[in-house]
Structure formats: structure tokens, C-alpha cells
Protein backbone atom coordinates (compact mmCIF):
# COMPACT_ATOMS: atom_id res chain seq x y z
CA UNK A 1 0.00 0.00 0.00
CA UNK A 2 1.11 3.33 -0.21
CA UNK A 3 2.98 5.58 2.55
CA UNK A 4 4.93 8.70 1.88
CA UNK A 5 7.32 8.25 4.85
CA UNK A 6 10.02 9.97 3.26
CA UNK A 7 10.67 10.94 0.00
CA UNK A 8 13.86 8.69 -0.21
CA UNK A 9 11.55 6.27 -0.81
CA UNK A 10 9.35 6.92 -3.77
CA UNK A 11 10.69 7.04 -7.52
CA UNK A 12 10.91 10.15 -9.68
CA UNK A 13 7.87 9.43 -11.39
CA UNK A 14 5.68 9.39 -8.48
CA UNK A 15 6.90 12.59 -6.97
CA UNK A 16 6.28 14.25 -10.75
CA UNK A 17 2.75 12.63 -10.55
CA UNK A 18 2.00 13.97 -7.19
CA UNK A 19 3.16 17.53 -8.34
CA UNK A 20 1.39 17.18 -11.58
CA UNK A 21 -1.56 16.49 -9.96
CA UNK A 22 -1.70 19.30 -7.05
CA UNK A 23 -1.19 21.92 -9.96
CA UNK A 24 -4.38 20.48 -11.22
CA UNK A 25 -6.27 20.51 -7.99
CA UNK A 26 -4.58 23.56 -7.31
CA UNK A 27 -6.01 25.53 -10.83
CA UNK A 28 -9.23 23.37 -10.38
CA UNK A 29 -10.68 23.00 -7.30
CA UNK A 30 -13.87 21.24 -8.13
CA UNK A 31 -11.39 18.18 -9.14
CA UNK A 32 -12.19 15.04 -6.54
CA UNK A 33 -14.54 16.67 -4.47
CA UNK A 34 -15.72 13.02 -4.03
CA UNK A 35 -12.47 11.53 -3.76
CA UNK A 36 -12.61 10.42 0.10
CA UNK A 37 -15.97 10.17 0.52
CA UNK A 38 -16.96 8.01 3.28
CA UNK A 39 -13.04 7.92 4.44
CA UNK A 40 -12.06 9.44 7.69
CA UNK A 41 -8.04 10.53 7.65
CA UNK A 42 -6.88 9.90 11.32
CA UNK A 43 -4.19 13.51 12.67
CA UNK A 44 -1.89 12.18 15.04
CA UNK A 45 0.35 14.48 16.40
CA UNK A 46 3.03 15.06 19.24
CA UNK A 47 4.23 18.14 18.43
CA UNK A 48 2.16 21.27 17.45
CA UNK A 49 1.18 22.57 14.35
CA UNK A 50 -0.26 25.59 12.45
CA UNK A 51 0.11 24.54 8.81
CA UNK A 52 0.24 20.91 8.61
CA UNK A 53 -2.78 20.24 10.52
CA UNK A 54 -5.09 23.05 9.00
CA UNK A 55 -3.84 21.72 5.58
CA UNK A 56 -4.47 18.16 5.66
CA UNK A 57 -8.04 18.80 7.70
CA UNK A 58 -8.86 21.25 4.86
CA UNK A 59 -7.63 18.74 2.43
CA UNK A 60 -9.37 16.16 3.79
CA UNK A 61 -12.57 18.22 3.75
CA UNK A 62 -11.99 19.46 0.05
CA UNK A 63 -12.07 15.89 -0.99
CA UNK A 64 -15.04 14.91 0.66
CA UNK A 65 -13.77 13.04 3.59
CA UNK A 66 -13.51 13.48 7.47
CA UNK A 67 -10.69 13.96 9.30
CA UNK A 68 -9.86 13.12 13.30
CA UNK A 69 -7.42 14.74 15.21
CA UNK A 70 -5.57 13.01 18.29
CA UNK A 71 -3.17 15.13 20.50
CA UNK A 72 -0.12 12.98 21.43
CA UNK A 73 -0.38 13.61 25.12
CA UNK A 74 -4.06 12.00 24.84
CA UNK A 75 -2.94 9.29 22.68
CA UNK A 76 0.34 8.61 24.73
CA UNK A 77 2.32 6.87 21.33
CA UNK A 78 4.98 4.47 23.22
CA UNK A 79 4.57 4.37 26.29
CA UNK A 80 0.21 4.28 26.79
CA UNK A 81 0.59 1.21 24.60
CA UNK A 82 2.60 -0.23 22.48
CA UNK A 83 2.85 1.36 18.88
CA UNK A 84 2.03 -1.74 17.46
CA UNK A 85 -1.01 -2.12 19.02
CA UNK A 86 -1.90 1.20 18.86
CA UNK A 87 -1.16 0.91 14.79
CA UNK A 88 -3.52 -2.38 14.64
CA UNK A 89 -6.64 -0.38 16.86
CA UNK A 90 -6.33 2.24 14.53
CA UNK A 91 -6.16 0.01 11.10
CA UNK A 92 -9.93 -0.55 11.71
CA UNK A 93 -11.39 3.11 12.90
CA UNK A 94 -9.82 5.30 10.48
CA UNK A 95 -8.30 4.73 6.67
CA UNK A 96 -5.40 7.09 6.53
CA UNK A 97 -3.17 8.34 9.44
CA UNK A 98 -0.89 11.07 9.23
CA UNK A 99 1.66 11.43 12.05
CA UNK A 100 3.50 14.80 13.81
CA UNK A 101 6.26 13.06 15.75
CA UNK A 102 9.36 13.43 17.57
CA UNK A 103 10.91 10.53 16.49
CA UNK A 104 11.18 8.90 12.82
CA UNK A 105 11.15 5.29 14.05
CA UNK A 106 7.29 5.99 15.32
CA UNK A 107 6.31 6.76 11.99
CA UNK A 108 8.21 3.50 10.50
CA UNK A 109 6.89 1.26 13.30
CA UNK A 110 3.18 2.27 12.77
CA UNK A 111 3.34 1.80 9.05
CA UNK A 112 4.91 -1.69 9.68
CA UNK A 113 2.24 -2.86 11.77
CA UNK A 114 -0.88 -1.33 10.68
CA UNK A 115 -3.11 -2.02 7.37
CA UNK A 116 -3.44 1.51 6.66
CA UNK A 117 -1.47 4.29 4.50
CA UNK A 118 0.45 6.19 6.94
CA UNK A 119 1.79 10.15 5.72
CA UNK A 120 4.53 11.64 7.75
CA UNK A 121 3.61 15.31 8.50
CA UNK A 122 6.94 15.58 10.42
CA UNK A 123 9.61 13.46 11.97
CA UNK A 124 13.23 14.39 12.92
CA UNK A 125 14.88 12.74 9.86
CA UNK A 126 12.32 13.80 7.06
CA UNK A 127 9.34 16.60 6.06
CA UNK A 128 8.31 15.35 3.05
CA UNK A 129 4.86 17.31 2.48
CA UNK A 130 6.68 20.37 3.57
CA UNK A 131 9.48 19.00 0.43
CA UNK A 132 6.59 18.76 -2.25
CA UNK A 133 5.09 22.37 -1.39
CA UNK A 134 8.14 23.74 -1.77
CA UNK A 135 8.99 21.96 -5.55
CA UNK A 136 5.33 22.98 -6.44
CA UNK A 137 6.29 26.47 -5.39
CA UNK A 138 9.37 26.41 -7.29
CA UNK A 139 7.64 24.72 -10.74
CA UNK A 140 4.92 27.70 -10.60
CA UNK A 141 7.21 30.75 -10.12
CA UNK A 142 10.10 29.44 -12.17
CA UNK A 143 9.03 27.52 -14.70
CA UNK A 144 10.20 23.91 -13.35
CA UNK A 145 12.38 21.92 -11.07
CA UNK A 146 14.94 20.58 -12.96
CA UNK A 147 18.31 22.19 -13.66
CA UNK A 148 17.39 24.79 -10.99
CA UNK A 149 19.78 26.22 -7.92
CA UNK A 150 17.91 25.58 -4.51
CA UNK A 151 20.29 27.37 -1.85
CA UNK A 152 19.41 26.08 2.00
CA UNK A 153 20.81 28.71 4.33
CA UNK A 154 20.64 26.87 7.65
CA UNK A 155 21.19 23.61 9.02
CA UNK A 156 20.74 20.25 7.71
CA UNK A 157 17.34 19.49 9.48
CA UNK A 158 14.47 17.42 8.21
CA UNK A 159 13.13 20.22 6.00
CA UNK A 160 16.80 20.39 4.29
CA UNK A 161 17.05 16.89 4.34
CA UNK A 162 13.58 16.46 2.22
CA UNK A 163 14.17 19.21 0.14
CA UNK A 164 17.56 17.98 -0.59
CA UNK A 165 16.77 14.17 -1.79
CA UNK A 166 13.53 15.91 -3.74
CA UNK A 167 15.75 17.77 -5.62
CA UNK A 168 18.07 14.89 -6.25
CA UNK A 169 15.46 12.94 -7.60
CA UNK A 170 13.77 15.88 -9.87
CA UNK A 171 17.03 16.76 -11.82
CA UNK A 172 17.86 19.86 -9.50
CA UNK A 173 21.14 21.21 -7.90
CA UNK A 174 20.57 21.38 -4.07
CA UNK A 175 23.10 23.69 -2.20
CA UNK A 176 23.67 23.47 1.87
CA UNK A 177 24.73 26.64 3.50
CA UNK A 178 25.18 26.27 7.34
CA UNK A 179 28.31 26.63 9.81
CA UNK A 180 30.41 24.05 9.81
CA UNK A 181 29.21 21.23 11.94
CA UNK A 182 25.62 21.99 11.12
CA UNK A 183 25.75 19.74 7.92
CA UNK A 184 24.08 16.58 7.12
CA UNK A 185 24.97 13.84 9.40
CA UNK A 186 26.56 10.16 7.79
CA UNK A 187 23.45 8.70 8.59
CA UNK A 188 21.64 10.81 6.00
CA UNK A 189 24.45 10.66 3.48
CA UNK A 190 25.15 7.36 3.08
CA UNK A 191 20.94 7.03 2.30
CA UNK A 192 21.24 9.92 0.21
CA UNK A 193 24.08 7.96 -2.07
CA UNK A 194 22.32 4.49 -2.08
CA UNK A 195 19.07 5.34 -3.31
CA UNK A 196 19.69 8.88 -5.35
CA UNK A 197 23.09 8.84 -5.87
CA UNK A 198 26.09 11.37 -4.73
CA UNK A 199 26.06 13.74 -2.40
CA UNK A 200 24.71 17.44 -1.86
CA UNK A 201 27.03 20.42 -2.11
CA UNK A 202 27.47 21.53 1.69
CA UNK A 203 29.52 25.43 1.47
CA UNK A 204 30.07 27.17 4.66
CA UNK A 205 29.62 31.11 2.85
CA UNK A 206 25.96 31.74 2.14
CA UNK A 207 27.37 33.92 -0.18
CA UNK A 208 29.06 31.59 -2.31
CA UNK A 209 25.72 29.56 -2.25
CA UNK A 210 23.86 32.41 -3.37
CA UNK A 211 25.81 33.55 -6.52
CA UNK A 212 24.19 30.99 -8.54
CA UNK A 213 21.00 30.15 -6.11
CA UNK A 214 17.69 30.17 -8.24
CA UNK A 215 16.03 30.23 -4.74
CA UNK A 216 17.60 30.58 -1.28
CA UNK A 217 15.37 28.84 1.46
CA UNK A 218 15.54 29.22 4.59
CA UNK A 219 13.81 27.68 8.22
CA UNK A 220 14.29 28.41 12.11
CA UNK A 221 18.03 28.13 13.32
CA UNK A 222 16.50 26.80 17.01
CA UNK A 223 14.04 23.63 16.05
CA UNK A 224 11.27 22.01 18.57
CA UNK A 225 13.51 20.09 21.27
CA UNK A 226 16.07 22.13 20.37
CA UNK A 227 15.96 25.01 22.96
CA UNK A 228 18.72 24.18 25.01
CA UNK A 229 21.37 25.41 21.86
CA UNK A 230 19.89 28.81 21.00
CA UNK A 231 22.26 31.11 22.28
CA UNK A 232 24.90 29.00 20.68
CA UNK A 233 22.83 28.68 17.63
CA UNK A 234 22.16 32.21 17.27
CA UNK A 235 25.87 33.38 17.48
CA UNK A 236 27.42 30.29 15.11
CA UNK A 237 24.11 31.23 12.75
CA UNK A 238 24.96 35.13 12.80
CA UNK A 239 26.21 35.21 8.95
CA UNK A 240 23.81 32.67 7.61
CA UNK A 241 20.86 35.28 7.41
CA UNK A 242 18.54 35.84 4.44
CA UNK A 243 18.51 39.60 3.98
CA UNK A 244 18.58 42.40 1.64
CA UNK A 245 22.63 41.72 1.20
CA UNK A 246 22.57 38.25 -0.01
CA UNK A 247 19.98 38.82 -2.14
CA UNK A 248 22.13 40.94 -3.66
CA UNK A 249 24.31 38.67 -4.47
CA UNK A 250 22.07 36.23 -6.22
CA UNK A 251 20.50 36.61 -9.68
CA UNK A 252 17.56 38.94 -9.89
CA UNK A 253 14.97 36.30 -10.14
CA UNK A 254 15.95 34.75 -7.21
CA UNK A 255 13.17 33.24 -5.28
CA UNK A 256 12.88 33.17 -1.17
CA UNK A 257 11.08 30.88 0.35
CA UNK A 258 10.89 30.14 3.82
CA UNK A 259 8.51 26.89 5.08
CA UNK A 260 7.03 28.66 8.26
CA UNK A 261 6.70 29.78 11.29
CA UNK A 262 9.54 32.68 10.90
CA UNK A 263 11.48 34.16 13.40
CA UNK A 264 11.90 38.11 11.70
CA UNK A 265 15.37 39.33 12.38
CA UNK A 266 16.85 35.92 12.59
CA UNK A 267 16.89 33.76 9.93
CA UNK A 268 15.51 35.82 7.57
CA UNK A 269 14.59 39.72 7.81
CA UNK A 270 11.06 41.18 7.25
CA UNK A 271 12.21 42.61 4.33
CA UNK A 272 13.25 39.85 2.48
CA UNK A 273 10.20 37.66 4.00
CA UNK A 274 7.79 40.18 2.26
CA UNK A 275 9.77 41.52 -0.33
CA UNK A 276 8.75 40.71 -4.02
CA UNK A 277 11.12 37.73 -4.37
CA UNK A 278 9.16 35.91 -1.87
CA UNK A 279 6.96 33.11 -2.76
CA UNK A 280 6.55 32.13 1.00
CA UNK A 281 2.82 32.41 1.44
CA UNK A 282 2.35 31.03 -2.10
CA UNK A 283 4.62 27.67 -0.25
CA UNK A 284 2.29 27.99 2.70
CA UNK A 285 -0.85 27.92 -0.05
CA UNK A 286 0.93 24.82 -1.50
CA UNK A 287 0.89 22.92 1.21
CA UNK A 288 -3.13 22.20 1.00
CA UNK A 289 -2.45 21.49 -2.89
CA UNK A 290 0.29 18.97 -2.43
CA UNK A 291 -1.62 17.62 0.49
CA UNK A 292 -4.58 16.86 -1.90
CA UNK A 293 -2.34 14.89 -4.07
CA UNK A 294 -1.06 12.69 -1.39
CA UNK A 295 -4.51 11.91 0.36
CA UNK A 296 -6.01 11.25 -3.61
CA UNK A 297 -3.23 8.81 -4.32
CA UNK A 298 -3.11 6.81 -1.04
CA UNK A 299 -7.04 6.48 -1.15
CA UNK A 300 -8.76 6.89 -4.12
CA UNK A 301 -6.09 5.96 -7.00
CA UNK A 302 -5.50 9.53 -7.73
CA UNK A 303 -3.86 10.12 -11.30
């Protein structure tokens, strides 16, 4: 059956067909209003959420289904009961789950046990939805993915990591910017070179990244469970800021895009967050689209 657990794991052609298709339920949105009807998607998450969960319960509603949502502390994934129990209860209320978690292993261990498609909203090793926004985002503004400069000023976190094997797989150049010992871990790498091939260009000078960057993305320096490090993150992160002078540097169609929520005067400056190279709220948009596609293919053969 099909999960989207992380985007390592689907071919090209599926991640063009998913894209494909939430331009078309994107420019149409009478398409599948049917779709899930009589299916009820299943929100589990541990960690809070603005975008994801609005987006998939809109989705959900857009194609005619209904959607649940569980908060983790209520559903107690682990350590209430077993995940593999909890994955085979949950197999025969609901027909989809998608999962907000702290750890990737939940979201592989529920997939392996239940009967059910499982989406990963969020783990620590992968953000795939948040991944196929963003190349929808970049197709509409610039014309395509392929043989395009994506520029990650940051670290190498799950929405870098995503972004990074989604560009690998569509034909475009992905570029890490971040301090060094902020890069991908071997972990990732060694993944990365099995099942797309080579590795990503990691440069410690956003400028260097951005002399060439089609788009320069950016995300939090300071992640969820990450509190303890932001003073240190903030001063090793100084220079690795999307603002008026590194846009400077890169071509003058170069498109910003940040995936949300933004910390102004941080990562990225207000003027370059709602200056007119930024597609951000368009990526925000695109996460409903994308969504769409996903829920359409797991459940009702979606083309």
C-alpha cells in the first residue's frame, strides 16, 4: 500500500505525478470533491502545528472526507501502549493516518504494523509534504524543477534533508549553506548515495551559495527540542541570514522561500520575508495542494 514516509523512498515518477496532480487541484478546485468520501483521515500528532494540521483537515474536507485529530499527550504513542497495538486499533477506525512526531522510528513502526497508508507530517529525519510544497512552489514561479539552484541557508534538518533528496530525484542542484558542523549527518548521506546517488554540495559562505541560487530557502536556526542550543545557535548562525545583502548577491529572479513559522530578524529579515522575491505564502498555499495529491493517491487511486 502506499505511505509517503520519506521521499527517499518513492521514484521520480511518483513525486512528478503527485506535483502534476496538485497543480491540477490547485487551478481546479472542483477536481475530486468526491475523492474520500466516506473515508475518515486519522491527525496524530506530538508536536504542534499551524500549517500541517489546518492543511491536511482542509484537504481532507476538500475531498469529501472526514478527518480526526488526536493530540499525542491524549494518545500517549509508546509508552500508553505499544505502537504496534496502537497501529492495529487504529487500522480498523480510520483509513489514513498522518503522524507529527518526535521521532522517525514511530512513523516507521506504525506503518509496519498497521493495514493503513500512513503520511509523515513531520519526523526528525524527514518533512516530506513540507518537500513537495516547496517543488510545487518552485515549478509555478520558475518555470520547473529541474536544472534549478535551490540554496538552504541553515542547518541540515528534516526540511533540508527532504528538500535535498527531492531535488536529487527531480534533476535539481541542491546547495547546503550552514556553519560548519551543522551539515548533514553520515546517517543521512550514506541514504542519500544508495538510493539517489552522490552527495549534496554543503559550502560554509551563504554567499558563495547564493551567486548561482535560483532560490535561497531558509527555516528556524532553534528547532522544537532544540531550545537548550539557542544562544549557541544564534551566534554560530549570525552570517547565515537571508537579507537584503545576499539577495544581492544572487541573480535577480531569485526566489525566497521560507517553510514557516519565521522568526523576523533571525533567519531571515522582514524585508526579504515580504519583499517581491518571496513566494513564502504562495509555499504555505501549496501545502493544501500537495496535500490533496497525497490523500487522492493513497485512497482513491489519484492520477
Amino acid at each position: 500500500m502506499p505511505h509517503l514516509l520519506n521521499l527517499m523512498d518513492q521514484p521520480a515518477d511518483v513525486l512528478g505525478r503527485l506535483l502534476d496532480r496538485a497543480a491540477a487541484l490547485k487551478a481546479d478546485r472542483t477536481l475530486a470533491r468526491t475523492a474520500l468520501a466516506g473515508k475518515v483521515v486519522g491527525l496524530v500528532f506530538e508536536k504542534p502545528s499551524l500549517r500541517t494540521r489546518v492543511s491536511f483537515e482542509v484537504a481532507t474536507a476538500h475531498l469529501g472526507g472526514t478527518s480526526l485529530f488526536f493530540p499525542g499527550n491524549e494518545i500517549g504513542l509508546g509508552w500508553r501502549e505499544p505502537l504496534p497495538d496502537f497501529a492495529r486499533v487504529m487500522s480498523r477506525y480510520v483509513d489514513a493516518l498522518v503522524l507529527r512526531v518526535f521521532r522517525h522510528e514511530t512513523v516507521d513502526e506504525l506503518a509496519k504494523h498497521g493495514s493503513i497508508p500512513v503520511v509523515n507530517g513531520l519526523s526528525d529525519r524527514s518533512h516530506p509534504c513540507q518537500a513537495l510544497a516547496d517543488l510545487l512552489t518552485v515549478r509555478e514561479r520558475l518555470g520547473g524543477v529541474a536544472g534549478k539552484t535551490i540554496a538552504f541557508v541553515g542547518d541540515g534538518n528534516n526540511v533540508a534533508m527532504s528538500l535535498a533528496v527531492g531535488c536529487g530525484k527531480l534533476g535539481a542542484k541542491f546547495v547546503l549553506a550552514c556553519p560548519k558542523g551543522y551539515a548533514f549527518d553520515d546517517e543521512f548521506l550514506k541514504r542519500y548515495a544508495e538510493q539517489v546517488g552522490g552527495a549534496p554540495e554543503v559550502v560554509h559562505d551563504p554567499a558563495a551559495a547564493a551567486k548561482a541560487a535560483d532560490v535561497l530557502y531558509t527555516d528556524v536556526w532553534t528547532s522544537m527540542g532544540q531550545e537548550a542550543e539557542r544562544e549557541t545557535r544564534l551566534r554560530k548562525f549570525a552570517k547565515f541570514q537571508i537579507n537584503d545583502g545576499l539577495l544581492a548577491k544572487a541573480p535577480p529572479h531569485c526566489l525566497v522561500l521560507h517553510c514557516l513559522p519565521a522568526h523576523r530578524g533571525e533567519e531571515i529579515t522582514a524585508g526579504a520575508l515580504e519583499g517581491p522575491a518571496s513566494g513564502v505564502f504562495d509555499q504555505a498555499e501549496n501545502r493544501l495542494h500537495a496535500q490533496k495529491a497525497v490523500l487522492e493517491w493513497m485512497l482513491a487511486d489519484g492520477k
